[in-house]
Protein backbone atom coordinates (compact mmCIF):
# COMPACT_ATOMS: atom_id res chain seq x y z
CA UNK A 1 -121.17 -49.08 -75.75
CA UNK A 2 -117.73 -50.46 -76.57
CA UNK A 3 -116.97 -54.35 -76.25
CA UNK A 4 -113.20 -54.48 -77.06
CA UNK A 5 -110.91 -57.69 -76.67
CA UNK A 6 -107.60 -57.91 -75.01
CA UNK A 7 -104.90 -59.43 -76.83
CA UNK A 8 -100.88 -59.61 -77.04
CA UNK A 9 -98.40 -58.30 -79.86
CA UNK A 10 -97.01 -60.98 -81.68
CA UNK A 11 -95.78 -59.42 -84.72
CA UNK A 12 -96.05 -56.03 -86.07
CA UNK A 13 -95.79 -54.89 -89.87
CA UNK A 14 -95.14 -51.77 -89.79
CA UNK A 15 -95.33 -51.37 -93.80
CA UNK A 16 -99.18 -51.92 -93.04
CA UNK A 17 -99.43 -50.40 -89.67
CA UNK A 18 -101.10 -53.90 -88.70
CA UNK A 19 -99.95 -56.47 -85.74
CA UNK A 20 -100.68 -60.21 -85.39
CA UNK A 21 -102.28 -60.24 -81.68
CA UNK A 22 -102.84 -63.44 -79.56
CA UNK A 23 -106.13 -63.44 -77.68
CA UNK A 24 -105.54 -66.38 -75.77
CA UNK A 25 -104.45 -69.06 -78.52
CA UNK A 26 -106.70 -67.19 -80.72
CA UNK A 27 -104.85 -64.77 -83.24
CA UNK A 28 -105.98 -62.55 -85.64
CA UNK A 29 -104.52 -59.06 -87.76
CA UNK A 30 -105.75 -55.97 -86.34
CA UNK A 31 -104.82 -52.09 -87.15
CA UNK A 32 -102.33 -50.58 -85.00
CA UNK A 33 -102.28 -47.28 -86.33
CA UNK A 34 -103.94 -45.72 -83.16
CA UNK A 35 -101.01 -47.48 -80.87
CA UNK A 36 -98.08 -44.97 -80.10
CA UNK A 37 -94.72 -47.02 -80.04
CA UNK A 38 -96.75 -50.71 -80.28
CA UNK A 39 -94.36 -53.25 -78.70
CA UNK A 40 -94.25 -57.22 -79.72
CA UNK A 41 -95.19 -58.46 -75.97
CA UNK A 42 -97.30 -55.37 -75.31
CA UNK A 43 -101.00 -56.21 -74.73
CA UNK A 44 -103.59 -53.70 -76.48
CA UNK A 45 -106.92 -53.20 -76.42
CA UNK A 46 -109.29 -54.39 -79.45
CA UNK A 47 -112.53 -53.18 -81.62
CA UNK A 48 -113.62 -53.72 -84.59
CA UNK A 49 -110.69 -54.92 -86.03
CA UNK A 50 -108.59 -51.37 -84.23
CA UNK A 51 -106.35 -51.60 -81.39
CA UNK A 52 -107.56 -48.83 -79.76
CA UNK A 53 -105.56 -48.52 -76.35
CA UNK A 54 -102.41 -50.39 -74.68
CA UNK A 55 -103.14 -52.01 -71.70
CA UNK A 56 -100.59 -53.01 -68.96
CA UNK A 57 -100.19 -57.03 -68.38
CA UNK A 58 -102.26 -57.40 -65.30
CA UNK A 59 -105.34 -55.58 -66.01
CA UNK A 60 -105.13 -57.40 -69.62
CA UNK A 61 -104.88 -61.43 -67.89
CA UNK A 62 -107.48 -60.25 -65.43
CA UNK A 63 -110.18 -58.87 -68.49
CA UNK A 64 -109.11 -62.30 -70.43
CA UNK A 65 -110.20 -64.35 -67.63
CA UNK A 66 -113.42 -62.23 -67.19
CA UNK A 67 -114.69 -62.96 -71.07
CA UNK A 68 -113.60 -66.55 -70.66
CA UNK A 69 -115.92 -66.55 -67.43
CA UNK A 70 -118.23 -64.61 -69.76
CA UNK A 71 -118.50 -66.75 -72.81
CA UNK A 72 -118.37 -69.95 -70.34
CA UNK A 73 -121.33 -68.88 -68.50
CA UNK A 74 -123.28 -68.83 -72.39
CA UNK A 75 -122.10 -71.87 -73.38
CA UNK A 76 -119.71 -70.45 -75.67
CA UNK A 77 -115.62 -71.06 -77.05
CA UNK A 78 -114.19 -67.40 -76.55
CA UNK A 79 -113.45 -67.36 -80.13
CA UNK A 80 -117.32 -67.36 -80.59
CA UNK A 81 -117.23 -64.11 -79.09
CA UNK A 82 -114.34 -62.25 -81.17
């Protein structure tokens, strides 16, 4: 089973095929080599470290909301579960 993040494009180097990605105040590098035309703005999709799949706005807000509810409902911060 996959457990992948939603996050938004903040900045993209493109020397290291790599993007700075928001997940909801929480930002980390991931690869964005698997991302045709990646997008600052753009939400993606994240595993291990990969952004594996652009998402459009809605669907991404709506999944945020549903691992906040998530890690909530443990007793957890969200970045706990990144």
């Amino acid at each position: 089973m996959c457990l992948a993040i939603p996050g938004r494009i903040i900045q993209i180097n493109v020397e290291k095929s790599s993007a700075l990605i928001d997940f909801d105040g929480i930002q980390q590098n991931v690869i964005i080599a698997l991302i045709l035309n990646p997008e600052v703005g753009k939400y993606v999709i994240v595993h291990a470290g990969y952004a594996i799949e652009q998402i459009n706005e809605n669907d991404a807000l709506e999944a945020i909301e549903q691992w906040k509810a998530i890690a909530e409902d443990q007793d957890l911060n969200l970045s706990d579960i990144m």
